[in-house]
Protein backbone atom coordinates (compact mmCIF):
# COMPACT_ATOMS: atom_id res chain seq x y z
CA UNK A 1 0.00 0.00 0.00
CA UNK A 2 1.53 3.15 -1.03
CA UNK A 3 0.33 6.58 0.54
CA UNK A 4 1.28 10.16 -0.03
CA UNK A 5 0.89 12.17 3.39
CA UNK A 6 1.66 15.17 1.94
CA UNK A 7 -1.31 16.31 1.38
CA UNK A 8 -3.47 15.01 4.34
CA UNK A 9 -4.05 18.25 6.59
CA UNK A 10 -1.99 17.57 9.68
CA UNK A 11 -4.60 17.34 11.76
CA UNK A 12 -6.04 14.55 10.21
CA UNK A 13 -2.74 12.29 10.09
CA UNK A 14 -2.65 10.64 13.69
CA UNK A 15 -6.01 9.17 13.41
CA UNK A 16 -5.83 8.55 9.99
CA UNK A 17 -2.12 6.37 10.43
CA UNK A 18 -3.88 4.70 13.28
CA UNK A 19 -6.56 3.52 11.50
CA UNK A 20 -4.27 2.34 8.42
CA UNK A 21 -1.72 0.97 10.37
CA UNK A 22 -4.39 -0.83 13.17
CA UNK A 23 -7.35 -1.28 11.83
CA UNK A 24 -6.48 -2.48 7.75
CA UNK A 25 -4.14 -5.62 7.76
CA UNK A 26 -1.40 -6.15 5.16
CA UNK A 27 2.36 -5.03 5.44
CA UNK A 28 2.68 -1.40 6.05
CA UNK A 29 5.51 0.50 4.52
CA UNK A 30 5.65 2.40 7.59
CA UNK A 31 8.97 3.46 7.86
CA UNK A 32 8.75 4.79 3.85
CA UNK A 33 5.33 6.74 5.79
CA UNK A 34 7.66 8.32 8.79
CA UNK A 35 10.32 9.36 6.37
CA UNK A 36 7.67 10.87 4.37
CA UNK A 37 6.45 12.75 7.39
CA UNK A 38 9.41 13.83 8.09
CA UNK A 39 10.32 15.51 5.22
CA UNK A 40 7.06 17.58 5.52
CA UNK A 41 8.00 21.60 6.03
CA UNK A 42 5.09 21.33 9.27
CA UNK A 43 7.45 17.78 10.43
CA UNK A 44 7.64 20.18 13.97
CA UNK A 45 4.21 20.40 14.69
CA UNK A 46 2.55 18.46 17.13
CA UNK A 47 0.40 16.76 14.98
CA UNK A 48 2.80 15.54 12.68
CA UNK A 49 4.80 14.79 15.55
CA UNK A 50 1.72 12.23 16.81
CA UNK A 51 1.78 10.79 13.92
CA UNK A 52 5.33 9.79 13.79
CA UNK A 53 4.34 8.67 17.26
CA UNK A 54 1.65 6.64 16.09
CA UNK A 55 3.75 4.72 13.68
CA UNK A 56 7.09 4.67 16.22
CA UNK A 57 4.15 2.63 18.71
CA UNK A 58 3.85 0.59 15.48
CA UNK A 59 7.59 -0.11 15.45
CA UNK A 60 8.23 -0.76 19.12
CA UNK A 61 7.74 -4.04 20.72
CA UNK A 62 4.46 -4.28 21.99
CA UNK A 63 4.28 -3.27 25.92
CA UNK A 64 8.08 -1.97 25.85
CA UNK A 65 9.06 1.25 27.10
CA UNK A 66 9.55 2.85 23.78
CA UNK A 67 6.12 1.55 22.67
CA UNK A 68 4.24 3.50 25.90
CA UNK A 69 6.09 6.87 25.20
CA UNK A 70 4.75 6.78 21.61
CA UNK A 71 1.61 5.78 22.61
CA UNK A 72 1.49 8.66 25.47
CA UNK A 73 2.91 11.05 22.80
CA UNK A 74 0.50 9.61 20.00
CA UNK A 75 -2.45 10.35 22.29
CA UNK A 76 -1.84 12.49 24.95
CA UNK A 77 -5.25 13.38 25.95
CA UNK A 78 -5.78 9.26 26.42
């Protein structure tokens, strides 16, 4: 599955990676997807930053440290 991020309002990208990444099953290019956010002139802002955080969760072993700081950074209202 191939995506282009770079037009998704900001906003819109942490619940939108969590759903894709989640919620659809397949393989998930998701580091190509963080580089791509990265590279993003609004990469700084906090809602591009929850999205990296919702695909670093992604990456992390499940339950490990790294995995509940992306998690608490993905969704810090939660």
């Amino acid at each position: 599955m191939s995506a282009d991020f770079a037009t998704v309002p900001a906003a819109e990208l942490p619940e939108l990676l969590d759903v894709i990444i989640w919620d659809m099953s397949g393989h998930h290019p998701v580091e190509a997807w963080r580089a791509e956010l990265l590279a993003r002139p609004d990469a700084e802002s906090e809602d591009v930053q929850r999205a990296i955080a919702v695909i670093d969760e992604y990456l992390a072993p499940e339950g490990s440290p790294e995995a509940l700081v992306a998690q608490a950074r993905a969704w810090p209202d939660i």
